[in-house]
C-alpha atoms as a PDB file:
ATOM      1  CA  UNK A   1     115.338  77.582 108.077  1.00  0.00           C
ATOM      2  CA  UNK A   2     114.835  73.610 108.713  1.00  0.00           C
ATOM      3  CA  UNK A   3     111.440  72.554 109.695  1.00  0.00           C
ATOM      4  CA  UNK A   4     110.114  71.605 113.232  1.00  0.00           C
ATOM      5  CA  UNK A   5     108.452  68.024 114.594  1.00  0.00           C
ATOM      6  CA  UNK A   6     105.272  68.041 113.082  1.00  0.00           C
ATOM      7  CA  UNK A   7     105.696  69.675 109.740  1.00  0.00           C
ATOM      8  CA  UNK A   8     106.135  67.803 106.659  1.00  0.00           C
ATOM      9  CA  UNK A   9     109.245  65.339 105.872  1.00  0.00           C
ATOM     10  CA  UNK A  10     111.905  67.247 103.626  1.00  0.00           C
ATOM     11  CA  UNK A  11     111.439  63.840 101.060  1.00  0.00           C
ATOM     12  CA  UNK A  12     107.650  65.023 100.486  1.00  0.00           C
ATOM     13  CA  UNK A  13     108.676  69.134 100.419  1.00  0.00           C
ATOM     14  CA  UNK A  14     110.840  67.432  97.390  1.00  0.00           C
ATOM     15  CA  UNK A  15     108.255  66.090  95.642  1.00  0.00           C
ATOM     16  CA  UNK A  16     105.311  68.773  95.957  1.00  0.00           C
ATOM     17  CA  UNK A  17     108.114  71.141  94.882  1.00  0.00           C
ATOM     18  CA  UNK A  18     108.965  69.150  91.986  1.00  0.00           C
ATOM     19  CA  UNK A  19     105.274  69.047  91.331  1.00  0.00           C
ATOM     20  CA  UNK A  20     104.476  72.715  92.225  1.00  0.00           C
ATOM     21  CA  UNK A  21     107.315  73.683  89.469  1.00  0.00           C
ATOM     22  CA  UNK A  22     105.717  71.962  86.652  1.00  0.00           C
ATOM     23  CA  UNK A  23     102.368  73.069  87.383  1.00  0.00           C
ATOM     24  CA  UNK A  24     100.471  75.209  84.245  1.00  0.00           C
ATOM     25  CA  UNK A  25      98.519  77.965  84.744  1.00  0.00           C
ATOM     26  CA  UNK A  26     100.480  81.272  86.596  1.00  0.00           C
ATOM     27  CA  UNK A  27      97.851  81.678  89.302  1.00  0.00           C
ATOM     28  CA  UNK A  28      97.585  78.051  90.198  1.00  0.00           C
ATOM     29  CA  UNK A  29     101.060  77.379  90.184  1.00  0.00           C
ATOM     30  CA  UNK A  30     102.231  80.742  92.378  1.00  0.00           C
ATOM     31  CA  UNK A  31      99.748  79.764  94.839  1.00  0.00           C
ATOM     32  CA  UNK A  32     101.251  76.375  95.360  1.00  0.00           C
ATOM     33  CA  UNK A  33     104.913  77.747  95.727  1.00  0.00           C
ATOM     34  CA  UNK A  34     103.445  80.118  97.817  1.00  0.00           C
ATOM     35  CA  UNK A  35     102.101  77.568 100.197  1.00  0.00           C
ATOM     36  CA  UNK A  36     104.947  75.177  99.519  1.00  0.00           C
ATOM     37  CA  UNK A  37     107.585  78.380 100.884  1.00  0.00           C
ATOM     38  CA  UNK A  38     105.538  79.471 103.948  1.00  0.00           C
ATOM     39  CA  UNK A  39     105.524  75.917 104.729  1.00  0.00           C
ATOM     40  CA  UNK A  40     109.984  75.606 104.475  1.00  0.00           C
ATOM     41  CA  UNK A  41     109.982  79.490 105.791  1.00  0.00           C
ATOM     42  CA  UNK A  42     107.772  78.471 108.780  1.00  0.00           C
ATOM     43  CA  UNK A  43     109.114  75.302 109.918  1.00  0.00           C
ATOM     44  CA  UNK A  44     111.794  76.676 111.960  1.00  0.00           C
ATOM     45  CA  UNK A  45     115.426  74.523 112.824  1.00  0.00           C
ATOM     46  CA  UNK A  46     113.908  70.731 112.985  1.00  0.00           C
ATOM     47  CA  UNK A  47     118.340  69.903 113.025  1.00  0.00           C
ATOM     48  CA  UNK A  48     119.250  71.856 115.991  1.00  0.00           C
ATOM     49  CA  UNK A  49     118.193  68.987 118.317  1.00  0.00           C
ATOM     50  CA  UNK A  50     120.476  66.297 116.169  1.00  0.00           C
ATOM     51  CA  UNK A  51     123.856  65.229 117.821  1.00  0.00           C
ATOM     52  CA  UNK A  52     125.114  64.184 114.305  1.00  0.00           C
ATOM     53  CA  UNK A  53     127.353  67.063 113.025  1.00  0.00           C
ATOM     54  CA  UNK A  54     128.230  65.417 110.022  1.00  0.00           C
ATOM     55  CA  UNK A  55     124.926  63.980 109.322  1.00  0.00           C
ATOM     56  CA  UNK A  56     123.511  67.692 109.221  1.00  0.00           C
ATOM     57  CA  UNK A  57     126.445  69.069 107.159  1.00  0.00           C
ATOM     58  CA  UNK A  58     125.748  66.532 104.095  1.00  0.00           C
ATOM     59  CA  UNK A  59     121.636  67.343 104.758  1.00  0.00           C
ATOM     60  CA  UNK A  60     121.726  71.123 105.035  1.00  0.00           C
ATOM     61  CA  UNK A  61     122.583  71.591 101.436  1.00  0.00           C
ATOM     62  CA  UNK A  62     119.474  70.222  99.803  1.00  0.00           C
ATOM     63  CA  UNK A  63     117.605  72.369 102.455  1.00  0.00           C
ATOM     64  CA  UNK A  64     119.234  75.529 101.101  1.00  0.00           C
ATOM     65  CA  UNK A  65     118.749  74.270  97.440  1.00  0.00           C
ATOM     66  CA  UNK A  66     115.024  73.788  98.032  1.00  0.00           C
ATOM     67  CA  UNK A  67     114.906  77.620  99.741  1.00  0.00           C
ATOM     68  CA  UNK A  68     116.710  79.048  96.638  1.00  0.00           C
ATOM     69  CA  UNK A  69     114.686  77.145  94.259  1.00  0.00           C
ATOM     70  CA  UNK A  70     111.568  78.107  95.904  1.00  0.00           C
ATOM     71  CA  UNK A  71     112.548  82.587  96.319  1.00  0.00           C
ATOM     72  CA  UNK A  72     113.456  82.440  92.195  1.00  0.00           C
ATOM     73  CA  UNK A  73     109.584  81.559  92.016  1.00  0.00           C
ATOM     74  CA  UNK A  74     108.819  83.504  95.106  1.00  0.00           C
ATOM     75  CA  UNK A  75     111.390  86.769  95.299  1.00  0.00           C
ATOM     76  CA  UNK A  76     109.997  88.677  97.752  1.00  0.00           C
ATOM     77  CA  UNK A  77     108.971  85.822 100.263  1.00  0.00           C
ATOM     78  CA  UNK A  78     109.736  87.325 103.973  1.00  0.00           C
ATOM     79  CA  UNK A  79     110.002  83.977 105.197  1.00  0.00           C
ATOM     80  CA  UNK A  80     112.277  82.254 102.583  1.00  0.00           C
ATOM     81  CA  UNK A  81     115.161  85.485 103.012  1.00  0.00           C
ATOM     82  CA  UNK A  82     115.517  85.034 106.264  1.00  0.00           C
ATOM     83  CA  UNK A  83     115.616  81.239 106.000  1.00  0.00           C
ATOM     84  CA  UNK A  84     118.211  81.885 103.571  1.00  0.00           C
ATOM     85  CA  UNK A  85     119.957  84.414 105.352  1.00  0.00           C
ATOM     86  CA  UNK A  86     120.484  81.713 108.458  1.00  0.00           C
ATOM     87  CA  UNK A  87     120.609  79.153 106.394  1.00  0.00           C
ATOM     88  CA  UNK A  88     123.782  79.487 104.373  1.00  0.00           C
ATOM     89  CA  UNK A  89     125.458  82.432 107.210  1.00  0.00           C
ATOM     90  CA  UNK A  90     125.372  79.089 109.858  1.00  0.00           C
ATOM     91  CA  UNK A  91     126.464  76.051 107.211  1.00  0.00           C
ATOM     92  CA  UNK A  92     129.204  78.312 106.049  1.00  0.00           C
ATOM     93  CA  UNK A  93     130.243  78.710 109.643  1.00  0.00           C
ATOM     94  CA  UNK A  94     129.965  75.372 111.258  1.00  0.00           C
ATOM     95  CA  UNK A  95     130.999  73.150 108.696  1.00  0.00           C
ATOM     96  CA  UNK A  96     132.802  74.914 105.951  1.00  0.00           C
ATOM     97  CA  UNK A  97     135.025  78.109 107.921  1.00  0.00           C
ATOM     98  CA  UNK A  98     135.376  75.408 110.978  1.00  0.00           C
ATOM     99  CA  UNK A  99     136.820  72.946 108.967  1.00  0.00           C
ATOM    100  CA  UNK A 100     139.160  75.148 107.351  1.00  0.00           C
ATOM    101  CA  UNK A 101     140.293  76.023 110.636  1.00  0.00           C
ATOM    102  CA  UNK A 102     140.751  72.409 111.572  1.00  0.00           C
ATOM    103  CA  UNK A 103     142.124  71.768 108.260  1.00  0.00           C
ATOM    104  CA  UNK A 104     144.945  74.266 107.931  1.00  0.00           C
ATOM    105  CA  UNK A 105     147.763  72.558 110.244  1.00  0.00           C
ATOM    106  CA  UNK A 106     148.153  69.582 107.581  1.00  0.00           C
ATOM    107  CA  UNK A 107     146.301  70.906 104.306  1.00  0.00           C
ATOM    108  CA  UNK A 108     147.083  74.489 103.689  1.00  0.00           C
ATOM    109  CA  UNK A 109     145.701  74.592 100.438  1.00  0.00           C
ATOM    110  CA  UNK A 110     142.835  72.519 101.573  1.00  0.00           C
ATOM    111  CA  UNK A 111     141.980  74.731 104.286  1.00  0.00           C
ATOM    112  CA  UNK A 112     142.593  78.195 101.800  1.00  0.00           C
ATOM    113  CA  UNK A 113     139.719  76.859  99.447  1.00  0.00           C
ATOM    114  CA  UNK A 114     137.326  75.979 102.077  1.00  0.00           C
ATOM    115  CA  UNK A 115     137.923  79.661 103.384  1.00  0.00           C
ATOM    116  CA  UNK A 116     137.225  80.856  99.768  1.00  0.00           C
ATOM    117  CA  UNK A 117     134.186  78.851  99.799  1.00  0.00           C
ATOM    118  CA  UNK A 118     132.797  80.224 103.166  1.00  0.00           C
ATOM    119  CA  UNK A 119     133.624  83.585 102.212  1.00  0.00           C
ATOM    120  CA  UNK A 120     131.033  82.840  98.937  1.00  0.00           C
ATOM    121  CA  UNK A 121     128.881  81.622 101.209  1.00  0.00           C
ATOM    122  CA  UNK A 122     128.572  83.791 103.701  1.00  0.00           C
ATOM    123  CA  UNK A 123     127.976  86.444 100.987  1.00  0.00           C
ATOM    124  CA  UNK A 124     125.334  84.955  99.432  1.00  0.00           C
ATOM    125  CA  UNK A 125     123.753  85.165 102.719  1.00  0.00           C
ATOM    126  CA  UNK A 126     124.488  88.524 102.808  1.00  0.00           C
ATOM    127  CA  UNK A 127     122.546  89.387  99.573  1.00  0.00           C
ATOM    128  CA  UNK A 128     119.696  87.516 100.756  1.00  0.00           C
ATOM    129  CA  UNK A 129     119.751  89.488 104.314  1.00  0.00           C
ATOM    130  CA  UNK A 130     119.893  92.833 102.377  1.00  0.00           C
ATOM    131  CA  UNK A 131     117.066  91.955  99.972  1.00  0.00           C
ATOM    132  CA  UNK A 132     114.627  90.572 102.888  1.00  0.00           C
ATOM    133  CA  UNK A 133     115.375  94.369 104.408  1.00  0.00           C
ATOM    134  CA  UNK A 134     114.303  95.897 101.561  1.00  0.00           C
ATOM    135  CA  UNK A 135     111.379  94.204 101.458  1.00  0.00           C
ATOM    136  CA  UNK A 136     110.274  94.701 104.779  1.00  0.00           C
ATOM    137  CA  UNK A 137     111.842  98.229 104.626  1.00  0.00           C
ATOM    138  CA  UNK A 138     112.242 100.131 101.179  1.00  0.00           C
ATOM    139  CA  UNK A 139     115.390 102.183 100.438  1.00  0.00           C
ATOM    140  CA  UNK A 140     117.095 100.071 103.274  1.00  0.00           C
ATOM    141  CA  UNK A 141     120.461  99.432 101.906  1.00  0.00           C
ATOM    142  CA  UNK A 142     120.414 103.079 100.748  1.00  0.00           C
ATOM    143  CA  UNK A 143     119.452 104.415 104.115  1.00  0.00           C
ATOM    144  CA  UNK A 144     121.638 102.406 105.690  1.00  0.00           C
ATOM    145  CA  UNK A 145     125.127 103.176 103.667  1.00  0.00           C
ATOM    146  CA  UNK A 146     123.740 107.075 103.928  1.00  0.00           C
ATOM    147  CA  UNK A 147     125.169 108.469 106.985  1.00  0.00           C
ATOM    148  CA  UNK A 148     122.833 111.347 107.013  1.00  0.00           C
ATOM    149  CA  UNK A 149     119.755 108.736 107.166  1.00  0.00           C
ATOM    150  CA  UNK A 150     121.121 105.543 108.922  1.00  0.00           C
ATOM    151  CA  UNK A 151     119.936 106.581 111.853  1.00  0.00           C
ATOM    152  CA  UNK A 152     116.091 107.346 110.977  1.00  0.00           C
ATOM    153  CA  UNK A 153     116.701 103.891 108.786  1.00  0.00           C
ATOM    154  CA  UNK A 154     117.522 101.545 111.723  1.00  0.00           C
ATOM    155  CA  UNK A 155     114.715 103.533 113.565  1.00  0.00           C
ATOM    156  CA  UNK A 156     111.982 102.391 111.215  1.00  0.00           C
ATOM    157  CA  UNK A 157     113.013  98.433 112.184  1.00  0.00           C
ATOM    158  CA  UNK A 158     111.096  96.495 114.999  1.00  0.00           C
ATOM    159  CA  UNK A 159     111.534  93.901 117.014  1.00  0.00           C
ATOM    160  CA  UNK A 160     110.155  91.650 114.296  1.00  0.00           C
ATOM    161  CA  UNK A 161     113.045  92.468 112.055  1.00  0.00           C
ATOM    162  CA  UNK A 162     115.619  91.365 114.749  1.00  0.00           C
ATOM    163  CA  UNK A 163     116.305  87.969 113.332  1.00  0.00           C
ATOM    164  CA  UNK A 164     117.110  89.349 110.127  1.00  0.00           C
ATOM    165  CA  UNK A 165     119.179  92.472 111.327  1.00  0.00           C
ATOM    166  CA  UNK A 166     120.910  89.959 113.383  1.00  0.00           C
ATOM    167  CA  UNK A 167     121.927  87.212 110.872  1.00  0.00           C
ATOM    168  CA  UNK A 168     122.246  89.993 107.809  1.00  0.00           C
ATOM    169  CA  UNK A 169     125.074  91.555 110.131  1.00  0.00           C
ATOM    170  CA  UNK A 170     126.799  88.295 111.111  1.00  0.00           C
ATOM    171  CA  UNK A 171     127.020  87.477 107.199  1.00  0.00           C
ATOM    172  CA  UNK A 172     128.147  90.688 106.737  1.00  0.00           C
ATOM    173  CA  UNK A 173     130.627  90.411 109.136  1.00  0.00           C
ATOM    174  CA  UNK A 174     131.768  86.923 108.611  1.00  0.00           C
ATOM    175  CA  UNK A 175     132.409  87.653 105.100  1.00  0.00           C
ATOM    176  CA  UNK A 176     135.003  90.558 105.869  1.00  0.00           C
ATOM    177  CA  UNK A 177     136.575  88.757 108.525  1.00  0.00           C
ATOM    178  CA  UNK A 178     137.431  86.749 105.192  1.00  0.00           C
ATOM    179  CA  UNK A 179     138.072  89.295 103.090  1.00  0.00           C
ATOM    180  CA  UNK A 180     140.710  91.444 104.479  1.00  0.00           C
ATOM    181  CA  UNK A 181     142.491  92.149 101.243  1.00  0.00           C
ATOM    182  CA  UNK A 182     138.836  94.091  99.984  1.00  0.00           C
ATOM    183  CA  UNK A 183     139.054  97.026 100.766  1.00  0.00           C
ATOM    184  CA  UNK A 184     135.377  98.111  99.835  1.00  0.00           C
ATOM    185  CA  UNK A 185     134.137  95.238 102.141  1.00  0.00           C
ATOM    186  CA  UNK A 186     136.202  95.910 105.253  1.00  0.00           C
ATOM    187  CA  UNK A 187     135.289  99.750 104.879  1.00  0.00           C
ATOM    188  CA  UNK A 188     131.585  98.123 106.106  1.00  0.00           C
ATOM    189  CA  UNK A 189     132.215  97.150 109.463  1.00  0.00           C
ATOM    190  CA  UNK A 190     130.975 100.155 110.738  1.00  0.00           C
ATOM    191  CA  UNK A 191     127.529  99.224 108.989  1.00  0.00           C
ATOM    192  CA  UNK A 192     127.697  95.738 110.205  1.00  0.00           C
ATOM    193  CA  UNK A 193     128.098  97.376 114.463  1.00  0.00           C
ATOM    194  CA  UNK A 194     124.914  99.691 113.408  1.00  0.00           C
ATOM    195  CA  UNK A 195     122.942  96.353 112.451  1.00  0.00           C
ATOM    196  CA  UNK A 196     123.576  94.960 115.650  1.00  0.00           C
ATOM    197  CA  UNK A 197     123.513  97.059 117.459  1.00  0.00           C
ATOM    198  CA  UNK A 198     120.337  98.223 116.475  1.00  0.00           C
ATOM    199  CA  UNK A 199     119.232  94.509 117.061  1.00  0.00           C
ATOM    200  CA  UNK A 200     120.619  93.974 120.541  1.00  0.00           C
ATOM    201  CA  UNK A 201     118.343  97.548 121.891  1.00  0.00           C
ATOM    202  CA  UNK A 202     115.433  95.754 120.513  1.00  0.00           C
ATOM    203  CA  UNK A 203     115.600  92.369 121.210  1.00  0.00           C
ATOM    204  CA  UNK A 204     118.678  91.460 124.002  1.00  0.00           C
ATOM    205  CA  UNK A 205     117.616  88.302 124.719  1.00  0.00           C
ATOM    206  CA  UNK A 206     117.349  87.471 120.902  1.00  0.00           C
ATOM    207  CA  UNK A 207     118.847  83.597 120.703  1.00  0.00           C
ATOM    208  CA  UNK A 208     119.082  83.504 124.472  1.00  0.00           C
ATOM    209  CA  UNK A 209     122.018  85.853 124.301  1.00  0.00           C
ATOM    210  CA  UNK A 210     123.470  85.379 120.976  1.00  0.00           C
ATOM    211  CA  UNK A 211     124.024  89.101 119.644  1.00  0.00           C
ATOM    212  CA  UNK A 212     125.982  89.289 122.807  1.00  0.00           C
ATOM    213  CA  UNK A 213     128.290  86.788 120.954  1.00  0.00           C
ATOM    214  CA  UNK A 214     128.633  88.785 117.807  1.00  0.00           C
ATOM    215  CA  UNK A 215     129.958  91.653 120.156  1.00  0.00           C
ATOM    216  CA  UNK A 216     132.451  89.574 122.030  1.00  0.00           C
ATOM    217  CA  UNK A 217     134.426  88.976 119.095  1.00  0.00           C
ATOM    218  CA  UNK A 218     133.779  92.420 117.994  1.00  0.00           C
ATOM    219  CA  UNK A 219     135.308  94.026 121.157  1.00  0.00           C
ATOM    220  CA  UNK A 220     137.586  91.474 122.082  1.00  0.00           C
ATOM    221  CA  UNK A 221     138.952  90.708 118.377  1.00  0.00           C
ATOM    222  CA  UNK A 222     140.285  94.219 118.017  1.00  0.00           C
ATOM    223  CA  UNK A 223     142.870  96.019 119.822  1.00  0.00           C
ATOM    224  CA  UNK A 224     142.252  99.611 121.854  1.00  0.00           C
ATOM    225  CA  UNK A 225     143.344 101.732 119.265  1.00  0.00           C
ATOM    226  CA  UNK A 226     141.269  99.999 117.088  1.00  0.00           C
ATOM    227  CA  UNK A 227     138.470 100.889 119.431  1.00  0.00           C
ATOM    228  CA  UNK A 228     138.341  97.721 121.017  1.00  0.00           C
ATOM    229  CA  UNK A 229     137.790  96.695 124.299  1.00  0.00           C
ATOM    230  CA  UNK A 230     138.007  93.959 127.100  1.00  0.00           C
ATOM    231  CA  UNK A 231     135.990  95.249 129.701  1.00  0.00           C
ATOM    232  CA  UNK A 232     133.180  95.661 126.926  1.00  0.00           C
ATOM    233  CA  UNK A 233     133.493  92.025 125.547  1.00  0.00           C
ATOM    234  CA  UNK A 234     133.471  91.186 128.997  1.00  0.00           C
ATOM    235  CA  UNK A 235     130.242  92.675 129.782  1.00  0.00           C
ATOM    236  CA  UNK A 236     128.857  91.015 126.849  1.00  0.00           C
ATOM    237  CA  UNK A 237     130.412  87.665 128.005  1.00  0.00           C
ATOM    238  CA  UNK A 238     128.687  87.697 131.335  1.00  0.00           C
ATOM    239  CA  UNK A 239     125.083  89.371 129.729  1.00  0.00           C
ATOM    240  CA  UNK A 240     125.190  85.932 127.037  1.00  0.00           C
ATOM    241  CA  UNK A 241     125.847  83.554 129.764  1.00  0.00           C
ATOM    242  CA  UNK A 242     122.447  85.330 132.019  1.00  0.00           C
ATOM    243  CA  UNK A 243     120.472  85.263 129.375  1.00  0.00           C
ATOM    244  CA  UNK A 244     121.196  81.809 128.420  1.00  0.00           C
ATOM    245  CA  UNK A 245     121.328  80.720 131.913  1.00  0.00           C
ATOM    246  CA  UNK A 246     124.916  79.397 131.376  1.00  0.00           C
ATOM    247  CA  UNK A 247     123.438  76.383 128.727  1.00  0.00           C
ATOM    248  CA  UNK A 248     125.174  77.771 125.862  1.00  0.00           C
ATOM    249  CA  UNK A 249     128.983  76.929 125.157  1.00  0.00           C
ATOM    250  CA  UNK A 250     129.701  79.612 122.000  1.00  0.00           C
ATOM    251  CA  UNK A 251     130.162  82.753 124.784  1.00  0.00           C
ATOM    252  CA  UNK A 252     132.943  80.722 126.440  1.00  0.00           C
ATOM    253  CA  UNK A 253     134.629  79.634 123.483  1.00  0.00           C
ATOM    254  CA  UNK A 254     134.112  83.136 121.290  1.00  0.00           C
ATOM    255  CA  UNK A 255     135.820  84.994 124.385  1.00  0.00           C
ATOM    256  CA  UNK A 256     138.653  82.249 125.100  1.00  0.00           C
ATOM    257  CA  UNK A 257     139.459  82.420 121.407  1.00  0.00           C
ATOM    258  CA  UNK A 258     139.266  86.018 121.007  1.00  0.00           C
ATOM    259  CA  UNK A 259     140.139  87.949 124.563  1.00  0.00           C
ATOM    260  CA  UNK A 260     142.205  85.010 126.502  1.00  0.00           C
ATOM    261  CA  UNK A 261     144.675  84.676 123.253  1.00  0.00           C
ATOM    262  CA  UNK A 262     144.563  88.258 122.632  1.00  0.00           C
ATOM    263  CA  UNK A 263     145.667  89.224 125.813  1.00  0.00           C
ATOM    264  CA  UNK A 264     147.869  85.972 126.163  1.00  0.00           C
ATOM    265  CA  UNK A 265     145.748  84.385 129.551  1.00  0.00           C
ATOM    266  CA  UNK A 266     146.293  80.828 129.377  1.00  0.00           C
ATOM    267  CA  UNK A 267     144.772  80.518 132.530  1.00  0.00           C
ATOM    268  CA  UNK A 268     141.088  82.132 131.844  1.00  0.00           C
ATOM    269  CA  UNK A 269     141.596  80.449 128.413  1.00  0.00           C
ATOM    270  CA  UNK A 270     141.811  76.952 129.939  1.00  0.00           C
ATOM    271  CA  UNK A 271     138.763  77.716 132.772  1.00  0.00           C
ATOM    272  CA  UNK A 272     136.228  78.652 130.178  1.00  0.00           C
ATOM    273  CA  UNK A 273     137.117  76.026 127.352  1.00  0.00           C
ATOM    274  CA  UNK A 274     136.580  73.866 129.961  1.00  0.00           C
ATOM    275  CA  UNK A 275     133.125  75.445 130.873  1.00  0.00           C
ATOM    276  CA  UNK A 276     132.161  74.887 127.384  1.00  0.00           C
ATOM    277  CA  UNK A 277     132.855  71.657 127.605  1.00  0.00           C
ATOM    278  CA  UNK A 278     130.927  70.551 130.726  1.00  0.00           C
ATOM    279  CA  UNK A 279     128.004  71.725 128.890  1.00  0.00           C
ATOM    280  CA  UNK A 280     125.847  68.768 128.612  1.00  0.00           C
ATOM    281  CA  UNK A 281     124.484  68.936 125.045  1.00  0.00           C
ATOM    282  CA  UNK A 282     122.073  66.584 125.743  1.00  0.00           C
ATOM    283  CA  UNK A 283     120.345  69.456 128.406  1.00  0.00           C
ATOM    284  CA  UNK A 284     118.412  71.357 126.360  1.00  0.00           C
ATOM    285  CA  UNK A 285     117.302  69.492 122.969  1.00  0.00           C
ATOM    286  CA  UNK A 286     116.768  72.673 120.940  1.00  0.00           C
ATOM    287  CA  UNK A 287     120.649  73.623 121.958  1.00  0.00           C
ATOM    288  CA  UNK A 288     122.070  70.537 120.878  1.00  0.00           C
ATOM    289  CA  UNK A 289     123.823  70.760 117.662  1.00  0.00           C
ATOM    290  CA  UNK A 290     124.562  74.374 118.544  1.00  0.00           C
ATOM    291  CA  UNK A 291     126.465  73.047 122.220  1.00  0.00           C
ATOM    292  CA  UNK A 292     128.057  70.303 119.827  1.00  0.00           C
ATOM    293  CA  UNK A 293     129.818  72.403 117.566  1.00  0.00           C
ATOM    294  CA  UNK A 294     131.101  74.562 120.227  1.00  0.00           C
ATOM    295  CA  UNK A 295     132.213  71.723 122.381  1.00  0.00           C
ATOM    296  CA  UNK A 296     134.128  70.562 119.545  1.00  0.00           C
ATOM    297  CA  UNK A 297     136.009  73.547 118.501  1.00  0.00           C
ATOM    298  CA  UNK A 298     136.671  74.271 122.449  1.00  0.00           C
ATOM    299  CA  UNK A 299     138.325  70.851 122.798  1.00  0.00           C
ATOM    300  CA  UNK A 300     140.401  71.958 118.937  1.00  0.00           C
ATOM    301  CA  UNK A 301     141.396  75.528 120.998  1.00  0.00           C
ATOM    302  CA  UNK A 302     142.683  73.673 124.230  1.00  0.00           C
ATOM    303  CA  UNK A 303     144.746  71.008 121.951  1.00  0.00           C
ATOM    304  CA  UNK A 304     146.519  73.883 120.549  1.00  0.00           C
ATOM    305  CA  UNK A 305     147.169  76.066 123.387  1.00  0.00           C
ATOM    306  CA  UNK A 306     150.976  75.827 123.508  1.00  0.00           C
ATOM    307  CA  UNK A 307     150.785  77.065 119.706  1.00  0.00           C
ATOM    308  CA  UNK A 308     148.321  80.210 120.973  1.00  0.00           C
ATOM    309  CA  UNK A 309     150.619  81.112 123.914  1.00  0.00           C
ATOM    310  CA  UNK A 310     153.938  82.325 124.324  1.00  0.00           C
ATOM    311  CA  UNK A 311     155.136  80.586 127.501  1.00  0.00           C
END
């Protein structure tokens, strides 16, 4: 959603969009904001090389603004949902669910509203994912909640809709994990698996491995007789760390905080936090805010592993 080396600073995005908006004239003015939103859409993550957490969680926000500002001139902009769709799914994970998580020791209440928040958040993303699916695909959402046609549905998406299949389901499914008491939402998770999965047959190697991720926590996170499974989340663990050639730290740290406490393995819980953190985030530029985050809720997991395990 952020833009790449090379595109224009986010200061003079501000000011052509303040200009584009109070353009007269329809035609003129849509193709500015047309321009102006292939230009944010295109730009790609120009923060996922910074090494300043905090820096990018009090920037991120006017980058989102500017996105939503642009679709309600631009509704149907391909580009724009799925900036949106990334956009507010990742902020809402990384700095608004993880600090609730860090939060909730000493500031209960704290951490309960930032929850509330993510759980927003992470549905607005949601409604973005859904609408950038209907546009590429019409009658999606229908199709898709239809058992009869969710199959030929999903079979009508590509490899170019991976990125949004992917990110549409990890809203989807960030927002129940949030949500338990809603019944309506948790009765989706079934529709949330069919998203990714149907991503992963496309594209495995999508995000060097990171639908793998979504389905470590998915296996691992739920018991057998939920239809769980370790061996499965396993699989997926060693398939995310081959395709990323072992530079990412989130498969280590979604299976020690899923499987290891699950199944009570202090031991493998220890070994791969400390995996993630050998990681050198510094490695691979375009991995470095990503590796940084992860790093720092590993080192949060291993500081409270006599609270995870029993003995």
């Amino acid at each position: 959603m952020f833009l790449k080396r090379g595109s224009p600073p986010l200061i003079t995005l501000l000011v052509a969009l303040l200009v584009t908006l109070g353009l007269p004239g329809c035609s003129v003015r849509t193709v500015a904001v047309n321009g102006l939103a292939g230009a944010l859409a295109a730009g790609g993550d120009i923060y996922a090389s910074d090494d300043d957490p905090e820096l990018v969680a009090a920037a991120v926000p006017f980058g989102l603004k500017t996105i939503e500002a642009l679709l309600a001139e631009t509704p149907k902009h391909d580009g724009l949902l799925l900036a949106a769709t990334s956009g507010f799914t990742q902020y809402g994970y990384a700095f608004v669910q993880a600090e609730a998580d860090f939060a909730e020791e000493k500031d209960l209440a704290r951490a309960t509203a930032l929850r509330d928040r993510a759980r927003k958040l992470y549905s607005r993303a949601l409604r973005y994912g859904l609408r950038g699916l209907e546009v590429r695909h019409p009658g999606f959402e229908a199709g898709l909640r239809d058992d009869g046609l969710r199959e030929k549905t999903l079979a009508a998406t590509t490899k170019a809709d991976v990125p949004l299949l992917y990110w549409t389901g990890a809203a989807w499914g960030a927002a129940i994990s949030l949500s338990k008491e809603n019944a309506d939402l948790t009765a989706d998770q079934g529709l949330v698996e069919a998203l990714e999965r149907r991503a992963l047959a496309l594209d495995e190697g999508f995000g060097q491995g990171s639908i793998h991720d979504f389905f470590i926590a998915f296996e691992g996170g739920r018991p057998a007789a939920a239809g769980g499974s370790v061996e499965r989340a396993l699989a997926h663990l060693g398939r995310a760390i081959a395709l990323s050639g072992g530079k990412r730290a989130a498969p280590y740290v979604s299976f020690a905080e899923t499987v290891s406490v699950g199944t009570q393995n202090r031991a493998d819980f220890v070994t791969l936090l400390n995996k993630a953190l050998a990681i050198d985030p510094d490695a691979v530029p375009e991995l470095r805010l990503a590796n940084t985050v992860s790093r720092r809720r590993a080192a949060w997991l291993l500081a409270r592993a006599d609270e995870l395990f029993l003995e």
